[in-house]
N, C-alpha and C. Protein backbone atom coordinates (compact mmCIF):
# COMPACT_ATOMS: atom_id res chain seq x y z
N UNK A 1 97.99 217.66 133.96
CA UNK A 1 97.00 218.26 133.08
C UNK A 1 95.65 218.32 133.79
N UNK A 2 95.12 219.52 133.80
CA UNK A 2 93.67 219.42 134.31
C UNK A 2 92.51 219.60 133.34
N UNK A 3 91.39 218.28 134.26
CA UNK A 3 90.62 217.59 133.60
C UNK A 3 89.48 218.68 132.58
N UNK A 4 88.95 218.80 131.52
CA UNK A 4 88.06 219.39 130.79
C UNK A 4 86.91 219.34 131.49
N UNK A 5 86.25 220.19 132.27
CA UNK A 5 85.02 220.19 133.04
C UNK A 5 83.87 220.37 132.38
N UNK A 6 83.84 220.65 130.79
CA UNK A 6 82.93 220.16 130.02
C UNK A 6 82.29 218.96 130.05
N UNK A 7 83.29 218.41 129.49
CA UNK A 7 83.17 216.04 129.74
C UNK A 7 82.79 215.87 131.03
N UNK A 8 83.17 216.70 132.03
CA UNK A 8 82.41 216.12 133.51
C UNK A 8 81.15 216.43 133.42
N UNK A 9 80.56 217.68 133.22
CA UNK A 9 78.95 218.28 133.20
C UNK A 9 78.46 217.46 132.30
N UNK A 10 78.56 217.20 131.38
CA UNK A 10 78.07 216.51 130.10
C UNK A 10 78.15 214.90 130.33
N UNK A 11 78.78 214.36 131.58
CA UNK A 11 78.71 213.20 132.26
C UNK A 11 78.00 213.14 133.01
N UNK A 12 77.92 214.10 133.77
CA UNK A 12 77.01 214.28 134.54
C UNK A 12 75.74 214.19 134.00
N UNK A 13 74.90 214.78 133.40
CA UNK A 13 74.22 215.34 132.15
C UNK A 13 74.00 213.52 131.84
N UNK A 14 74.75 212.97 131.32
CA UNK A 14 74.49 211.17 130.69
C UNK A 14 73.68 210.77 131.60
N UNK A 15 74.83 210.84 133.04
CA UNK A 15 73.72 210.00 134.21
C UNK A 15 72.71 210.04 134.94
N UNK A 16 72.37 211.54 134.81
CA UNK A 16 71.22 212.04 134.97
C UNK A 16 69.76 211.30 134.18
N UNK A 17 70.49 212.00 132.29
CA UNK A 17 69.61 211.31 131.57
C UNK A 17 69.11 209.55 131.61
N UNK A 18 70.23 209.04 132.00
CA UNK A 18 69.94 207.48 132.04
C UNK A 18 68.74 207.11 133.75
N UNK A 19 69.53 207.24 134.57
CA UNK A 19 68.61 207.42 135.85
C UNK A 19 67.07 207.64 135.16
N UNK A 20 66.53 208.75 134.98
CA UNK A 20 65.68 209.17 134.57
C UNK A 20 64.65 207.86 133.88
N UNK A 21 65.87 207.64 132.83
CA UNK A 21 65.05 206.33 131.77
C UNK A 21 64.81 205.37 132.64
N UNK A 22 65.72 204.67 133.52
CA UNK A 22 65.21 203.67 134.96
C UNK A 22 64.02 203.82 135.09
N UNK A 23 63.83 205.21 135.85
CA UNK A 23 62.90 205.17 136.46
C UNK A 23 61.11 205.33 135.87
N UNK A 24 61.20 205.36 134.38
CA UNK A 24 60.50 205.25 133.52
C UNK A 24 60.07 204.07 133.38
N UNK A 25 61.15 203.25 132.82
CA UNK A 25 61.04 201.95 132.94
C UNK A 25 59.84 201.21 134.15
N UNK A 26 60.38 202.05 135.75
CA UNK A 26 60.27 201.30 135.90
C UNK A 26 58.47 202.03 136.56
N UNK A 27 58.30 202.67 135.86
CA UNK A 27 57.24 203.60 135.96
C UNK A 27 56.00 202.66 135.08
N UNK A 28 56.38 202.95 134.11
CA UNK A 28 55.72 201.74 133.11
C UNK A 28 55.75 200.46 133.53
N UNK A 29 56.54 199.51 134.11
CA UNK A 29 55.81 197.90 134.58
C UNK A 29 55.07 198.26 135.87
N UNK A 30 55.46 199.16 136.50
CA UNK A 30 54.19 199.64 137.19
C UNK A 30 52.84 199.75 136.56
N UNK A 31 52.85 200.61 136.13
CA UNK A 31 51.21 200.55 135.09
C UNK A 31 51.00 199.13 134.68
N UNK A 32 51.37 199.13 133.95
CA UNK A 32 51.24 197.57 133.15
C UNK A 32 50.57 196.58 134.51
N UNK A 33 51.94 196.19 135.52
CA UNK A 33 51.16 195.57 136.67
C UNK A 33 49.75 195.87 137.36
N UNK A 34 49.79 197.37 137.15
CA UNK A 34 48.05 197.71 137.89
C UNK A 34 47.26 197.58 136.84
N UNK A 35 47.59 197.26 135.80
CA UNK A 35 46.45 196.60 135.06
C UNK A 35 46.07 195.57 134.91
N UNK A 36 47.45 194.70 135.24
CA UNK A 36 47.06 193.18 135.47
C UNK A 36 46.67 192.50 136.44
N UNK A 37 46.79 193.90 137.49
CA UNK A 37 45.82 193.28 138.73
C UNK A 37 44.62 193.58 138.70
N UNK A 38 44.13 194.65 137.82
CA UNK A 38 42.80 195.15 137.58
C UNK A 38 41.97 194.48 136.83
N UNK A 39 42.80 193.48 136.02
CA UNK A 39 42.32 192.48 134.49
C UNK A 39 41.85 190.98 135.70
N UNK A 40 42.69 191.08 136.63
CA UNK A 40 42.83 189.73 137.33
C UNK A 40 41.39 189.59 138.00
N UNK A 41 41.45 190.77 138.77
CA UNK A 41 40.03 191.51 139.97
C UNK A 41 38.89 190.99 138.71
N UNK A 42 38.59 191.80 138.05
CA UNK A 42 37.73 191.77 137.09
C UNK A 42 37.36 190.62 136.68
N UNK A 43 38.36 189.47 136.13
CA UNK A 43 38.05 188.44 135.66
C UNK A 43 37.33 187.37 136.41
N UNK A 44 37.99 187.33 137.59
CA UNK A 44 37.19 186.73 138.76
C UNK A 44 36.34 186.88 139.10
N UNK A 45 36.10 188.31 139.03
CA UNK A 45 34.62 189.01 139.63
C UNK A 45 33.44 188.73 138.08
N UNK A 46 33.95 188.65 137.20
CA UNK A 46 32.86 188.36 136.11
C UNK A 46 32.46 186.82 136.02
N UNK A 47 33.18 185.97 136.78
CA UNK A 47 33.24 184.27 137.11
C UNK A 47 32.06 184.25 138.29
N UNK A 48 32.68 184.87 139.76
CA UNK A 48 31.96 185.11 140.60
C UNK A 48 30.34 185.41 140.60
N UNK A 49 30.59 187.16 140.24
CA UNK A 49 29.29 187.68 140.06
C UNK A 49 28.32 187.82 138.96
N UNK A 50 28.92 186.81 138.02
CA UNK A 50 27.89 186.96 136.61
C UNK A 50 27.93 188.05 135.82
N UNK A 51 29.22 189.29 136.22
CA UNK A 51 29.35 190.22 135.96
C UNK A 51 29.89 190.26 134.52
N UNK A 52 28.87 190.43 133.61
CA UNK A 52 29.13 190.56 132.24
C UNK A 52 30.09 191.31 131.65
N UNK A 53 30.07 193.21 132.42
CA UNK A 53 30.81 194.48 132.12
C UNK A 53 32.23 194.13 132.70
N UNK A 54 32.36 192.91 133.87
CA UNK A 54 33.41 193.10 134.72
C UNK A 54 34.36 192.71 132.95
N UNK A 55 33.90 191.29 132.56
CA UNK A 55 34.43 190.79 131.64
C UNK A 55 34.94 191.57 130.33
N UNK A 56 34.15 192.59 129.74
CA UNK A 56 33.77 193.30 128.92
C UNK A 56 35.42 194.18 128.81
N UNK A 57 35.69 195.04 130.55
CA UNK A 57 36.22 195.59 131.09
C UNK A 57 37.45 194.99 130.39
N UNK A 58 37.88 193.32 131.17
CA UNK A 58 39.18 192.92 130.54
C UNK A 58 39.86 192.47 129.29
N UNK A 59 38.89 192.57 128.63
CA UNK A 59 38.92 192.63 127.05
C UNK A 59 39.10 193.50 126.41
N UNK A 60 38.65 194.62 126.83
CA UNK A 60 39.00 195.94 126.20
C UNK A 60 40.58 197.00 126.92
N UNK A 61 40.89 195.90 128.15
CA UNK A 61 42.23 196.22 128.75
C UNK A 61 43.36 195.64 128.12
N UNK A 62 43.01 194.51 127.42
CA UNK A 62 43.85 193.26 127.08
C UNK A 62 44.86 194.03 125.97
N UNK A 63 44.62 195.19 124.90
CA UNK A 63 44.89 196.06 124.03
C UNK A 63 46.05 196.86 124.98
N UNK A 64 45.54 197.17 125.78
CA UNK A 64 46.34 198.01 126.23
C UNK A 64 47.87 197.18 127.28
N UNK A 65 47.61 196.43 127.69
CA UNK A 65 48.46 195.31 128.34
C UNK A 65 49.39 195.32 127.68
N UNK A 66 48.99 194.81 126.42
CA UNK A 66 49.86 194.35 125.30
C UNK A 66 50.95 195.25 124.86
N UNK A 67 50.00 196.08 124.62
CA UNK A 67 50.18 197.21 124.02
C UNK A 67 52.12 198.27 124.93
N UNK A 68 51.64 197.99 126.12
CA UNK A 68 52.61 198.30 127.12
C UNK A 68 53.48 197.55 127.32
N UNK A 69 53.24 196.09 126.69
CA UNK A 69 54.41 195.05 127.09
C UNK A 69 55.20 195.15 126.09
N UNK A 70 54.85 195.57 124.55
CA UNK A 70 55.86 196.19 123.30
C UNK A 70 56.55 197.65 123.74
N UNK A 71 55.91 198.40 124.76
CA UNK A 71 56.81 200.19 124.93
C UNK A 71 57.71 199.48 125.92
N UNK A 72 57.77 198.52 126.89
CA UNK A 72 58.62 198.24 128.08
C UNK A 72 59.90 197.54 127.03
N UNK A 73 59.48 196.37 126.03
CA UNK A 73 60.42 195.54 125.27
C UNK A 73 61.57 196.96 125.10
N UNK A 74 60.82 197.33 124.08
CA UNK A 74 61.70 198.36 123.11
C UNK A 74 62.30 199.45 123.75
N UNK A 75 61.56 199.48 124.67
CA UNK A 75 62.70 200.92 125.89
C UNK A 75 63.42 200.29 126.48
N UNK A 76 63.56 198.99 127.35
CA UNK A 76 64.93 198.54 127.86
C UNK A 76 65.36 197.43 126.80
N UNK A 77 65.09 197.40 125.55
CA UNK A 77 66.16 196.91 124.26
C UNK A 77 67.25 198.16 124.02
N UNK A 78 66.43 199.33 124.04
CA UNK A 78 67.10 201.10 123.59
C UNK A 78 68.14 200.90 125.29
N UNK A 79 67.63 201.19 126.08
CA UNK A 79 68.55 201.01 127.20
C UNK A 79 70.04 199.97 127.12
N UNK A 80 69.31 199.15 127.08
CA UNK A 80 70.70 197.99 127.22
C UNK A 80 71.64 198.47 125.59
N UNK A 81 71.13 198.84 124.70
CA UNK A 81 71.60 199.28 122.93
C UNK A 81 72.58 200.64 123.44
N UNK A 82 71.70 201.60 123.80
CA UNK A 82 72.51 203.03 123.90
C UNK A 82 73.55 203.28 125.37
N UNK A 83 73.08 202.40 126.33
CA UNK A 83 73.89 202.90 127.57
C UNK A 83 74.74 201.84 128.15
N UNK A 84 74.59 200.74 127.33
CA UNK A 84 75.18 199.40 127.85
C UNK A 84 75.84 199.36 129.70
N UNK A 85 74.70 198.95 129.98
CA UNK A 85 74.68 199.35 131.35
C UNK A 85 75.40 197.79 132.36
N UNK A 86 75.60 198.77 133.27
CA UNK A 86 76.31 197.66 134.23
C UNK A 86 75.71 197.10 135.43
N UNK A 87 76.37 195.76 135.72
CA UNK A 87 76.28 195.57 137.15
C UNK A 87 74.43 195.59 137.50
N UNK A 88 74.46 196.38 138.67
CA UNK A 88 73.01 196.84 138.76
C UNK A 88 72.13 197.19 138.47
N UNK A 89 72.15 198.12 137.25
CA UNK A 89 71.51 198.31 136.29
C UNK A 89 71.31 197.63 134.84
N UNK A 90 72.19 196.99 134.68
CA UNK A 90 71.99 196.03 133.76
C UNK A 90 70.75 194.38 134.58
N UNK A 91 71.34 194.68 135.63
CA UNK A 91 70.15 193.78 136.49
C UNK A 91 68.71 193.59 136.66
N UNK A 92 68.47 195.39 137.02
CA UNK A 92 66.98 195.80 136.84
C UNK A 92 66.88 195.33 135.62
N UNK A 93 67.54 195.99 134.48
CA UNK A 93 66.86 195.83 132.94
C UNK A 93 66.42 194.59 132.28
N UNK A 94 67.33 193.44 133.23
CA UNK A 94 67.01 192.22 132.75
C UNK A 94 65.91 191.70 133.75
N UNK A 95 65.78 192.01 134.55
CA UNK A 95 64.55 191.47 135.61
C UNK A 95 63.16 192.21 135.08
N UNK A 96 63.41 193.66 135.26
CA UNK A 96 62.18 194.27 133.84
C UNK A 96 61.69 193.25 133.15
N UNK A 97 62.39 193.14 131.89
CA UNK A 97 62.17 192.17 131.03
C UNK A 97 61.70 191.22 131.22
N UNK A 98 62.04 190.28 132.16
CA UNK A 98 61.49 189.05 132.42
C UNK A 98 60.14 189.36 132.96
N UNK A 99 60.23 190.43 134.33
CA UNK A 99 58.90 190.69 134.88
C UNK A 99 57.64 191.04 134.30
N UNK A 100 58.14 192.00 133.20
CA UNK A 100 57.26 192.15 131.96
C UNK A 100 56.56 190.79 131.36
N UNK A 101 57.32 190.03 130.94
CA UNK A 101 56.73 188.95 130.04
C UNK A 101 55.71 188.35 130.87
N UNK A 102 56.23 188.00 132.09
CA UNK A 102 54.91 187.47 133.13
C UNK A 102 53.89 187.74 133.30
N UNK A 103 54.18 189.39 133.35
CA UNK A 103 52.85 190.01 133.49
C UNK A 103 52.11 189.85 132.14
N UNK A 104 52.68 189.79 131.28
CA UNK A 104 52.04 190.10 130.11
C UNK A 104 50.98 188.74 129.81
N UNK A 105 51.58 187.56 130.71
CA UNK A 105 50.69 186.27 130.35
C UNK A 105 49.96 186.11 131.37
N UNK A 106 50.36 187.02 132.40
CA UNK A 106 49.13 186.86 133.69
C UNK A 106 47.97 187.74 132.63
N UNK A 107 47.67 188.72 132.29
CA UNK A 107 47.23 188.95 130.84
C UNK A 107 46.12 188.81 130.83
N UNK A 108 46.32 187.81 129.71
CA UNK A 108 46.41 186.86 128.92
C UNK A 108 45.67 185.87 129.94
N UNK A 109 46.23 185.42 131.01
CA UNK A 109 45.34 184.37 131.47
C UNK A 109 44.18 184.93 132.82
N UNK A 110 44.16 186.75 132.86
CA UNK A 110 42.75 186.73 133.09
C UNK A 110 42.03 187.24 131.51
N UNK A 111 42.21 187.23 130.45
CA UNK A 111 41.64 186.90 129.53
C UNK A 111 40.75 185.73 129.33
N UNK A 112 41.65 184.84 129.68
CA UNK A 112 41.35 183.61 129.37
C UNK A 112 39.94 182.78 130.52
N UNK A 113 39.95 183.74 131.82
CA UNK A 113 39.09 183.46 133.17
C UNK A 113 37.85 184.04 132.08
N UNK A 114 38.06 185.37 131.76
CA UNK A 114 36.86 186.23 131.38
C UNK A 114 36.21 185.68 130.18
N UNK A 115 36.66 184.88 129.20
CA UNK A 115 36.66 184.01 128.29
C UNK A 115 35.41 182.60 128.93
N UNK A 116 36.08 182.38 129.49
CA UNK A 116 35.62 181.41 130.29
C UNK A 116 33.93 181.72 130.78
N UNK A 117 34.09 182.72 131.95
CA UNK A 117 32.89 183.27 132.37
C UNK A 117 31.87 183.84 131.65
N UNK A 118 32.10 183.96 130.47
CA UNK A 118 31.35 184.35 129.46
C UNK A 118 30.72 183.13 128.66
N UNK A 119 31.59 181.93 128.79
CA UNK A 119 30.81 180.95 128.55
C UNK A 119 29.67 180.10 129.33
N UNK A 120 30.53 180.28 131.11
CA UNK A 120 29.96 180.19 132.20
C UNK A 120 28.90 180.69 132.62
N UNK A 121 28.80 182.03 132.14
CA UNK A 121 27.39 182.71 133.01
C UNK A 121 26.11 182.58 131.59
N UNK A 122 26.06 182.14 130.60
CA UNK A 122 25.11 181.56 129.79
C UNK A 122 24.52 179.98 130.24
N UNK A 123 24.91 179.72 131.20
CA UNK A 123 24.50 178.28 131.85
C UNK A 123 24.12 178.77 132.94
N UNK A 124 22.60 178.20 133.77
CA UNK A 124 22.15 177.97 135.27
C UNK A 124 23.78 177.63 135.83
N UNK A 125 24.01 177.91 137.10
CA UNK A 125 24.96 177.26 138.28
C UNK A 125 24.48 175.82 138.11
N UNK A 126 25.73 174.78 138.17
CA UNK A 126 25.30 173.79 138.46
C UNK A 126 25.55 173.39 140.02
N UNK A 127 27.04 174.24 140.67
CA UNK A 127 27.03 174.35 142.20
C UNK A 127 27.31 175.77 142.64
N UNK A 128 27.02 176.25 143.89
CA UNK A 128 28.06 177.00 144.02
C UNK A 128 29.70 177.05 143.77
N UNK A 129 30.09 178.33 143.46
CA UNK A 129 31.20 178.45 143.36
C UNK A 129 31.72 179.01 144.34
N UNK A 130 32.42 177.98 145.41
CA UNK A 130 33.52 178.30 146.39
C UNK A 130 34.66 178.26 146.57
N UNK A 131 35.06 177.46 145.50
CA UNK A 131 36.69 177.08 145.39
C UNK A 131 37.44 178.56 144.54
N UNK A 132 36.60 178.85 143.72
CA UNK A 132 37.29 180.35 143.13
C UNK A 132 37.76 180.89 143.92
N UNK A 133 36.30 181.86 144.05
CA UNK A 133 36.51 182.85 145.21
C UNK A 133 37.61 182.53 146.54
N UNK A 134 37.64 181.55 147.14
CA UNK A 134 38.75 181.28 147.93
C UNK A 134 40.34 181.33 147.36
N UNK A 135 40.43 180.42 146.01
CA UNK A 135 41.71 181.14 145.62
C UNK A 135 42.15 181.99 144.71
N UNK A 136 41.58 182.88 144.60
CA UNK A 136 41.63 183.95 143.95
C UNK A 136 42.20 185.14 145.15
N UNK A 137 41.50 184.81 146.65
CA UNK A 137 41.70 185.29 147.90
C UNK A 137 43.13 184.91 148.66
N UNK A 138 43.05 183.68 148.46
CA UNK A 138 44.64 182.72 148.69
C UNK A 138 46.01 183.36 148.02
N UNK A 139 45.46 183.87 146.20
CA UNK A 139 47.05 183.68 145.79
C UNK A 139 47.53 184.85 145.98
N UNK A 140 47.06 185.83 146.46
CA UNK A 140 47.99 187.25 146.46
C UNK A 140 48.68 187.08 148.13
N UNK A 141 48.09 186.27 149.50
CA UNK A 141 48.61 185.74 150.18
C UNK A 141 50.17 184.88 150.21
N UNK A 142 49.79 183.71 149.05
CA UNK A 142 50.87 183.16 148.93
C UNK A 142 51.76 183.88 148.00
N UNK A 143 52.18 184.39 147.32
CA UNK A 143 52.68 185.48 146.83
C UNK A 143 53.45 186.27 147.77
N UNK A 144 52.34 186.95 148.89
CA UNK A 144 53.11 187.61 149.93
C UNK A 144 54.28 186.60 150.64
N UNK A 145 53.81 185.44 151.12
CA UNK A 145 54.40 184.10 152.02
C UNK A 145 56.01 184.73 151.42
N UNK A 146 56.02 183.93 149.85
CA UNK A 146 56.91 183.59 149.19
C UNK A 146 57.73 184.71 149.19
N UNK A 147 57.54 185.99 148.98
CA UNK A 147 58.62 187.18 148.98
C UNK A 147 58.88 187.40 150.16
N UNK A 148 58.12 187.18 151.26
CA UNK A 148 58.55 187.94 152.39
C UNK A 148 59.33 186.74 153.20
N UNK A 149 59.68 185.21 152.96
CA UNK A 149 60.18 184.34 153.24
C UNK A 149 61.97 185.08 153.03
N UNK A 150 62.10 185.67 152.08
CA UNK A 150 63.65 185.91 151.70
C UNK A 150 63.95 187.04 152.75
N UNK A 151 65.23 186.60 153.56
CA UNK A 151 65.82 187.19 154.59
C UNK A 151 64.46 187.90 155.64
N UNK A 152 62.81 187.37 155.63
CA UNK A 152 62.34 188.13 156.35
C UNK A 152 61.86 189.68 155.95
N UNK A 153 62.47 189.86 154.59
CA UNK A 153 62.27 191.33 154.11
C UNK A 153 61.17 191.38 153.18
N UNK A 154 60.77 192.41 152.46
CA UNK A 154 59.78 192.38 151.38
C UNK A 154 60.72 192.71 150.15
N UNK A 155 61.51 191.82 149.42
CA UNK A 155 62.05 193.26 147.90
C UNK A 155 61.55 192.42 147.03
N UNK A 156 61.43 192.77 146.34
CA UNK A 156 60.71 192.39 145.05
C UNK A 156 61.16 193.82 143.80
N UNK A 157 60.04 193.99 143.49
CA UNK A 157 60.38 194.86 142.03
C UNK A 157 60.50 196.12 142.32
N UNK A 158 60.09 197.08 143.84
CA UNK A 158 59.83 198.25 144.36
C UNK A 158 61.78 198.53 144.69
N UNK A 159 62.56 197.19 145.10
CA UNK A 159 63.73 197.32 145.44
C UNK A 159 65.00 196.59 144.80
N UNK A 160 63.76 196.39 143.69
CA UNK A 160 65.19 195.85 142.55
C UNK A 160 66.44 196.42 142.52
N UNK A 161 66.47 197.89 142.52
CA UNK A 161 67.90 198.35 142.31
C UNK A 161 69.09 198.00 143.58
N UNK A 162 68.36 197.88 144.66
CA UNK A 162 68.95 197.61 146.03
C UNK A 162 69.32 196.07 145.93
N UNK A 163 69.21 195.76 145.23
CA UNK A 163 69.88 193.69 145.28
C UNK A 163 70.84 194.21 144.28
N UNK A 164 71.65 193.51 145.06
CA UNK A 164 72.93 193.48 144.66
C UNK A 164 73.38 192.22 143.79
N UNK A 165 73.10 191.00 144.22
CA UNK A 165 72.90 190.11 143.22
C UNK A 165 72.13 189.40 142.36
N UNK A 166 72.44 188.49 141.33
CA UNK A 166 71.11 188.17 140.66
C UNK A 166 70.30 186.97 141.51
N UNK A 167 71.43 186.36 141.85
CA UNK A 167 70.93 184.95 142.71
C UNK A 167 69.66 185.49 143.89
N UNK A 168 69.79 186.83 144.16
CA UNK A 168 68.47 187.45 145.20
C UNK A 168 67.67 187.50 144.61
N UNK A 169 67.91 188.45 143.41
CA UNK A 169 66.37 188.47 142.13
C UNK A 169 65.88 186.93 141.74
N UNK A 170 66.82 185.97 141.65
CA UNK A 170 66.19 184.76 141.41
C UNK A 170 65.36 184.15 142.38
N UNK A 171 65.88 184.32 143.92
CA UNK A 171 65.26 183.26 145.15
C UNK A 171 63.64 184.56 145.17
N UNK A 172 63.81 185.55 145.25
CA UNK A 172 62.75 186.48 145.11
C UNK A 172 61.88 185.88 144.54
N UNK A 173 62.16 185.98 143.26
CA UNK A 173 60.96 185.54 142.22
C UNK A 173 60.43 186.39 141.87
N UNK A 174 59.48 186.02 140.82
CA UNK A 174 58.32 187.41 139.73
C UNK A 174 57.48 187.63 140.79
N UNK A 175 56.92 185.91 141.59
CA UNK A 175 56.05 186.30 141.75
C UNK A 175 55.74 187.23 143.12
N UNK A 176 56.73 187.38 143.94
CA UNK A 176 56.96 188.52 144.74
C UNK A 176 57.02 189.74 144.23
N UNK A 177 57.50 189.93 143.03
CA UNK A 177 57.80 191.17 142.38
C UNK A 177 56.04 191.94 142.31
N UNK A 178 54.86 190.65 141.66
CA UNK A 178 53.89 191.26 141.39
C UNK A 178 53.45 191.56 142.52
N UNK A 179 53.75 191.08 144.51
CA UNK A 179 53.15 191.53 144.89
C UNK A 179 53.01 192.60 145.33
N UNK A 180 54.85 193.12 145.57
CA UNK A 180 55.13 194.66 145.38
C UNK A 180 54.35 195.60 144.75
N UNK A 181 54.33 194.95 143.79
CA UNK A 181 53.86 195.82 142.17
C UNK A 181 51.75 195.78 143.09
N UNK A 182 51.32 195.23 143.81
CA UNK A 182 49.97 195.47 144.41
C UNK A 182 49.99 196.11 145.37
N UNK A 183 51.18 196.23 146.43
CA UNK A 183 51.14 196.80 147.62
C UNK A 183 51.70 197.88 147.26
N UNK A 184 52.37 198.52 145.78
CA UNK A 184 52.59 199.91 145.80
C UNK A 184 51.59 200.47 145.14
N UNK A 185 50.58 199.98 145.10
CA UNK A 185 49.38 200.40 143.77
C UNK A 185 48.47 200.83 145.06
């Protein structure tokens, strides 16, 4: 019997449509991440430079963070619901997810810097501040260390679909993922 080449186009047609949603997905923790590196920059820099607006800036981002960490939930909840995906793709969707939540409290905790500096820059200096600024400079370094330690390579979140297992996404880590998520920004 030969096969109905309808059901093939119209399969075709599925995997097309799904691909697509991936790459949405993974379009969106992109954003999301360049905002949490933009919330991060900012927060420091309103600690640093007394920069009132820097602060201002991540407060009025913090809406939108959020805001993106509920469209990422609910599009790979709809993903994993409508396409019950496999293997590799069921991989990304769950590393998404997780990567999402991180970001969402890295956030949250340059909220919490800008919070801070706002209480901070209403007081004279009592010293300089050198220890910030140095690791604020340090952690996107160690970050790099830590992802690029695995096999010597860089993957993180730019090559999620290319790991084949989860145990790689685990030794990886998020926090390699975010640094991807800076060096593709």
């Amino acid at each position: 019997m030969i096969p109905d080449r309808s059901d093939l186009k119209r399969g075709d047609e599925y995997v097309r449509h799904f691909v697509e949603e991936l790459e949405q997905l993974k379009s969106k923790l992109l954003e999301m991440g360049a905002l949490v590196e933009v919330a991060i920059h900012r927060s420091v820099s309103a600690v640093t430079q007394k920069d009132r607006a820097a602060a201002e800036d991540v407060f009025r981002n913090e809406q939108r963070i959020n805001q993106i960490e509920v469209e990422i939930d609910d599009f790979a909840v709809n993903l994993l619901a409508l396409h019950q995906p496999l293997a590799t793709d069921l991989r990304l969707i769950v590393a998404a997810l997780k990567i999402n939540t991180d970001l969402e409290r890295v956030g949250d905790l340059a909220v919490n810097i800008g919070e801070a500096a706002r209480r901070y820059n209403q007081h004279p200096p009592v010293k300089k501040l050198i220890d910030i600024p140095r690791m604020a400079g340090i952690a996107p370094g160690r970050s790099e260390q830590r992802c690029g330690q695995h096999r010597g390579q860089r993957h993180c979140i730019g090559k999620l679909p290319a790991i084949a297992d989860v145990k790689e996404v685990i030794k990886v880590g998020r926090v390699g993922a975010l640094v991807v998520l800076h060096d593709r920004l």
